[in-house]
PDB file of N, CA and C in Angstrom:
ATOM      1  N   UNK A   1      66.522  52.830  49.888  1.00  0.00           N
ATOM      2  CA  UNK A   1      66.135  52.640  48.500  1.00  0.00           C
ATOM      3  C   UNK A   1      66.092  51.149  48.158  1.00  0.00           C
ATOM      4  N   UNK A   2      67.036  50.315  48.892  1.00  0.00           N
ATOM      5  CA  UNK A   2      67.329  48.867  48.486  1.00  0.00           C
ATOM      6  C   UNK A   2      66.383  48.156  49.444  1.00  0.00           C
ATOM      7  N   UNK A   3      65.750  49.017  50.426  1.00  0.00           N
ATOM      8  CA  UNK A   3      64.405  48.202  51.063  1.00  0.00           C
ATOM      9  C   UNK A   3      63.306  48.355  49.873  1.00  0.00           C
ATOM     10  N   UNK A   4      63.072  49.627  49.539  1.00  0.00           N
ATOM     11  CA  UNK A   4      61.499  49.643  49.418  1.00  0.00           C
ATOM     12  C   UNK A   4      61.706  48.812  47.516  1.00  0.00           C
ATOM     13  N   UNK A   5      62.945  48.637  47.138  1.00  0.00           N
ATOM     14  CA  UNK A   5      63.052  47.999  45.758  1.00  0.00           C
ATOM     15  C   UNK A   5      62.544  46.390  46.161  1.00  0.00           C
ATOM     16  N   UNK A   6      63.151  46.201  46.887  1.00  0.00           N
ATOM     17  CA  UNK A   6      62.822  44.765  47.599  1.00  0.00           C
ATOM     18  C   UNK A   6      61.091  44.419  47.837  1.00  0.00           C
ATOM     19  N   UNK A   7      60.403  45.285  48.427  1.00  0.00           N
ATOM     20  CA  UNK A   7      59.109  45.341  48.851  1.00  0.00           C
ATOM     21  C   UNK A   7      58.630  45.421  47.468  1.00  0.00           C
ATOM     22  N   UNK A   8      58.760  46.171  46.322  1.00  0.00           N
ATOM     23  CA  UNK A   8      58.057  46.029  45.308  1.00  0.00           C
ATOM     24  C   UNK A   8      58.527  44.961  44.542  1.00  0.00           C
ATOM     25  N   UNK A   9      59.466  44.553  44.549  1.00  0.00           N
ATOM     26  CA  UNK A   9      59.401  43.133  44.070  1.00  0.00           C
ATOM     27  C   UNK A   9      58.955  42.065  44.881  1.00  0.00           C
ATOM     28  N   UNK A  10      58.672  41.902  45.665  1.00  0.00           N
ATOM     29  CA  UNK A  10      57.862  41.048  46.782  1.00  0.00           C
ATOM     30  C   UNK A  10      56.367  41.214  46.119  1.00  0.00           C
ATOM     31  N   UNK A  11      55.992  42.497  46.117  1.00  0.00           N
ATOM     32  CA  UNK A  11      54.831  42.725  45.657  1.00  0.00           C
ATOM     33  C   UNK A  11      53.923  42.324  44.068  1.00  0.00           C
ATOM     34  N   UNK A  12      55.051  42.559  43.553  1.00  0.00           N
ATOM     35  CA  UNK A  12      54.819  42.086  42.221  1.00  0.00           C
ATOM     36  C   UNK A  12      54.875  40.647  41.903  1.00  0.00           C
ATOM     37  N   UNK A  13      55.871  40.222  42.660  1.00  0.00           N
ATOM     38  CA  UNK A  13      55.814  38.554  42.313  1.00  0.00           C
ATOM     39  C   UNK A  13      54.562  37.943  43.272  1.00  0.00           C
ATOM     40  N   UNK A  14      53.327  38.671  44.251  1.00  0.00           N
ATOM     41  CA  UNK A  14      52.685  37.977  45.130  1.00  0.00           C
ATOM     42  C   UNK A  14      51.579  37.912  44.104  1.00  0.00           C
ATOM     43  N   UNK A  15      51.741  39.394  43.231  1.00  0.00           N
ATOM     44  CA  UNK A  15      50.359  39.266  42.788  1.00  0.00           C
ATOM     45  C   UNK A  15      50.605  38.481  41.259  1.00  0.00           C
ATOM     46  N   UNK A  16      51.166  38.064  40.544  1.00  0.00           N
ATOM     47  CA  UNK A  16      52.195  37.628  38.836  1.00  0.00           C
ATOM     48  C   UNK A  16      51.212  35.862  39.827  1.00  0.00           C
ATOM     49  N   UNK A  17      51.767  35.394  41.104  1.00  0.00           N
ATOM     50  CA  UNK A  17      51.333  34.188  41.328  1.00  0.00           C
ATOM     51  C   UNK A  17      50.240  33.937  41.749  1.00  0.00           C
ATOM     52  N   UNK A  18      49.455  34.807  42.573  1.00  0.00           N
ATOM     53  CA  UNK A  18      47.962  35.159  42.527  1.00  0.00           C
ATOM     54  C   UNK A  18      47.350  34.728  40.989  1.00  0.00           C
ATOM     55  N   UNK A  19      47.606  35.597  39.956  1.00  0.00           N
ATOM     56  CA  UNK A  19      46.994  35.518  38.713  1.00  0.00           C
ATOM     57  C   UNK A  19      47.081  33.771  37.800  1.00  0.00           C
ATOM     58  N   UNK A  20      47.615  33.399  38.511  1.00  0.00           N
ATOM     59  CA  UNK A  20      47.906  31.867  38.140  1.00  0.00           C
ATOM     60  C   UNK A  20      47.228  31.047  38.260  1.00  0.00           C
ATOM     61  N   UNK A  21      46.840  29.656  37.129  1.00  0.00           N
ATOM     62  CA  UNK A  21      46.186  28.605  37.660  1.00  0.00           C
ATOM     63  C   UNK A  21      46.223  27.813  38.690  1.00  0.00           C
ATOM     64  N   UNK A  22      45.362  27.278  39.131  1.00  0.00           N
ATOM     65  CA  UNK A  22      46.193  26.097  40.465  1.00  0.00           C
ATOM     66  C   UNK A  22      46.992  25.164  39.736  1.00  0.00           C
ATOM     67  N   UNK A  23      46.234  24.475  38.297  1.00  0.00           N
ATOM     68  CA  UNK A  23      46.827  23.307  37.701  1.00  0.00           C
ATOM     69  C   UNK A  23      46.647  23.588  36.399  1.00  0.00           C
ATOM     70  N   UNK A  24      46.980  22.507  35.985  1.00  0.00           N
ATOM     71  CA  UNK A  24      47.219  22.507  34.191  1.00  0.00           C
ATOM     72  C   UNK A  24      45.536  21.836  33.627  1.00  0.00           C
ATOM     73  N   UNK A  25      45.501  22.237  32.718  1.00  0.00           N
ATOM     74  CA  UNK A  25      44.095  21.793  31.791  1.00  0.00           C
ATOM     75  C   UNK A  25      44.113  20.545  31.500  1.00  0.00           C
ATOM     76  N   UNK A  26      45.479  20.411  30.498  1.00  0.00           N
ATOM     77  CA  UNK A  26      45.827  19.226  29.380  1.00  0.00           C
ATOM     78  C   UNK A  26      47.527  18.633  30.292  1.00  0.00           C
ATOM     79  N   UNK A  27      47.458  17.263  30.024  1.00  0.00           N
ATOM     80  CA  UNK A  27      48.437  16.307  30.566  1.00  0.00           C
ATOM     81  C   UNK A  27      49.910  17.003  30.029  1.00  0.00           C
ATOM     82  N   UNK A  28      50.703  17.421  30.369  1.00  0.00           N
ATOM     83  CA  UNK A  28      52.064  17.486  29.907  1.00  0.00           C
ATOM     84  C   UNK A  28      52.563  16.284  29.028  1.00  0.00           C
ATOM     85  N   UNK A  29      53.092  17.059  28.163  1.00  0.00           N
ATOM     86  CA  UNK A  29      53.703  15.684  26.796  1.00  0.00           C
ATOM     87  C   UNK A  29      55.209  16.055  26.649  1.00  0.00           C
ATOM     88  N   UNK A  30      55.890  15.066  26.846  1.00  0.00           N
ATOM     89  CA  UNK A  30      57.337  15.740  26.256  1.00  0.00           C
ATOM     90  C   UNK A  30      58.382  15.052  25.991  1.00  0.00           C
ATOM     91  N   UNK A  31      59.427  15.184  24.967  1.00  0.00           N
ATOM     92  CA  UNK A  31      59.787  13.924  24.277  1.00  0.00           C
ATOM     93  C   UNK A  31      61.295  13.576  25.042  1.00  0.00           C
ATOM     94  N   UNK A  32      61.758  12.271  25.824  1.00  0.00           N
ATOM     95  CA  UNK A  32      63.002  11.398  26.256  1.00  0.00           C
ATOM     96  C   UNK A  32      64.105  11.356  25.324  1.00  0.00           C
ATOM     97  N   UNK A  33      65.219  11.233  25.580  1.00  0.00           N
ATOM     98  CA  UNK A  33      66.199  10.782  24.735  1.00  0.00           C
ATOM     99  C   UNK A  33      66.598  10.313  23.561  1.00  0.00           C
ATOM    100  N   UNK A  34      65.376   9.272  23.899  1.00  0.00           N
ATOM    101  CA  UNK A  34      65.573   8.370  22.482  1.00  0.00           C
ATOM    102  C   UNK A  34      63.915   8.749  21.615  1.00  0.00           C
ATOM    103  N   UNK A  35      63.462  10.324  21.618  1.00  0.00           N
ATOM    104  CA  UNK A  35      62.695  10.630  20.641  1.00  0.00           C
ATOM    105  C   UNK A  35      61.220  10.711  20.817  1.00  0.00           C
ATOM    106  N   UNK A  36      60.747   9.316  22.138  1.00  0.00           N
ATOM    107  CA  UNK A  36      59.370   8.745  22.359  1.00  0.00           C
ATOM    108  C   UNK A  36      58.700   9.616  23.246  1.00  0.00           C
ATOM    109  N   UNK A  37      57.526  10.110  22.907  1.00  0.00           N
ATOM    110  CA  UNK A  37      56.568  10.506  23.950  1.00  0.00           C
ATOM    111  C   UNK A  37      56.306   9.935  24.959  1.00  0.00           C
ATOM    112  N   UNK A  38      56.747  11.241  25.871  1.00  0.00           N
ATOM    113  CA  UNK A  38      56.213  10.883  27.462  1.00  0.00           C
ATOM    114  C   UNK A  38      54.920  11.384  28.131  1.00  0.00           C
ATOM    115  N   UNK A  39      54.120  10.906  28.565  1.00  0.00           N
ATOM    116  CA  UNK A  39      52.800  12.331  28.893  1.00  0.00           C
ATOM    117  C   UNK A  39      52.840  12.177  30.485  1.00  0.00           C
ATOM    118  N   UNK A  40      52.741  13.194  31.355  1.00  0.00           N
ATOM    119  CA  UNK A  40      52.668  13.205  33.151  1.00  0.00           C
ATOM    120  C   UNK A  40      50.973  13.371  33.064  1.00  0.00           C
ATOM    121  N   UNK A  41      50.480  12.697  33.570  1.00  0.00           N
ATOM    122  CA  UNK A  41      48.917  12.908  34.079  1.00  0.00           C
ATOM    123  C   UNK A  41      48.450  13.755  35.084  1.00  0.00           C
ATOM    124  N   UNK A  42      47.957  14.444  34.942  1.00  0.00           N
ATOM    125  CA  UNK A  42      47.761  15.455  35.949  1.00  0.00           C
ATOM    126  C   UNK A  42      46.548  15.358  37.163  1.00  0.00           C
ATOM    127  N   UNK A  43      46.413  13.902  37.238  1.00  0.00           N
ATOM    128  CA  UNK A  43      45.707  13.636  38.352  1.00  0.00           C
ATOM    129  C   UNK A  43      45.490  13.303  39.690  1.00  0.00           C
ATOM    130  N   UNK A  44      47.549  13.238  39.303  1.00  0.00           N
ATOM    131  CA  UNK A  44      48.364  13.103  40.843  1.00  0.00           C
ATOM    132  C   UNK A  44      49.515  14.026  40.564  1.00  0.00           C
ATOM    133  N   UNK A  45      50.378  13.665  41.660  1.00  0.00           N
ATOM    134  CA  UNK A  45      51.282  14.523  41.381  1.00  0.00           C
ATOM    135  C   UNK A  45      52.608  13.725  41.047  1.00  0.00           C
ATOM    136  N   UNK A  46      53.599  14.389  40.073  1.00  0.00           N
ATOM    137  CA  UNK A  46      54.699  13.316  39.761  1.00  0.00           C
ATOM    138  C   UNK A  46      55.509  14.810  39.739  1.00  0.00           C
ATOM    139  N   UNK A  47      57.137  13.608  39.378  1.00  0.00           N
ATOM    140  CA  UNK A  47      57.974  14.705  39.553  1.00  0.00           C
ATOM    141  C   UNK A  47      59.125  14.229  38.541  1.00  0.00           C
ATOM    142  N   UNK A  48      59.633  15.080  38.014  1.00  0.00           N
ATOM    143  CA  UNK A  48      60.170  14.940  36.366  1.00  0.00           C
ATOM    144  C   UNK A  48      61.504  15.895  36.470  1.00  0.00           C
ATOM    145  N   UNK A  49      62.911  15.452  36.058  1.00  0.00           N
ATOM    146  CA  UNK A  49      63.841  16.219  35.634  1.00  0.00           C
ATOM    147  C   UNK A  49      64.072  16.614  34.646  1.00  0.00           C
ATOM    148  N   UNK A  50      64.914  17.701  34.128  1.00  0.00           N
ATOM    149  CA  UNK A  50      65.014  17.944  33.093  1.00  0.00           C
ATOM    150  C   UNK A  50      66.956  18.030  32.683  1.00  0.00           C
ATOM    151  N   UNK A  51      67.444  17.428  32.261  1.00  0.00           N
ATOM    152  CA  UNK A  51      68.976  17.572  32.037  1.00  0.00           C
ATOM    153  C   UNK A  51      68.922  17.715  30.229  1.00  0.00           C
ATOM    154  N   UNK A  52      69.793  18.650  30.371  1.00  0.00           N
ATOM    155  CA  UNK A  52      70.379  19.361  29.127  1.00  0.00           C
ATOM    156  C   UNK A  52      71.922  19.348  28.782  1.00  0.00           C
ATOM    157  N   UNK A  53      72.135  19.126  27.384  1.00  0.00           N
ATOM    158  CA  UNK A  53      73.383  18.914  26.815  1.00  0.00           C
ATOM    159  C   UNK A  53      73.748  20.068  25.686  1.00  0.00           C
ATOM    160  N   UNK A  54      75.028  20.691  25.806  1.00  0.00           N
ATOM    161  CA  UNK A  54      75.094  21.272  24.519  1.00  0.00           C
ATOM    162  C   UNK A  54      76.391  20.712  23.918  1.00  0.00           C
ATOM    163  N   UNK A  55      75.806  19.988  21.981  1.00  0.00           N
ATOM    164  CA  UNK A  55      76.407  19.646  21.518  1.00  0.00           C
ATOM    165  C   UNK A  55      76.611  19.921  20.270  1.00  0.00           C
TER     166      UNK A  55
END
């Protein structure tokens, strides 16, 4: 039972990423620390963290 649950979730996540764009349309925008817009260009590839605080 814990195989063929496995296989359909294999299955479902092949096709969920199938249905997907390759890339984004519009540049990612998103705002730093101190408030200021950042935008990633989507004409190369970059690579961006994300750290979170709860206060």
């Amino acid at each position: 039972m814990r195989r063929k649950l496995v296989v359909l979730m294999a299955m479902v996540l092949l096709v969920l990423t199938a249905c997907g764009k390759d890339s984004a349309q519009e540049p990612i925008t998103l705002k730093d620390q101190n408030s200021k817009v950042v935008t990633f260009p989507q004409d190369k590839p970059s690579l961006f963290f994300f750290i979170t605080t709860y206060t």
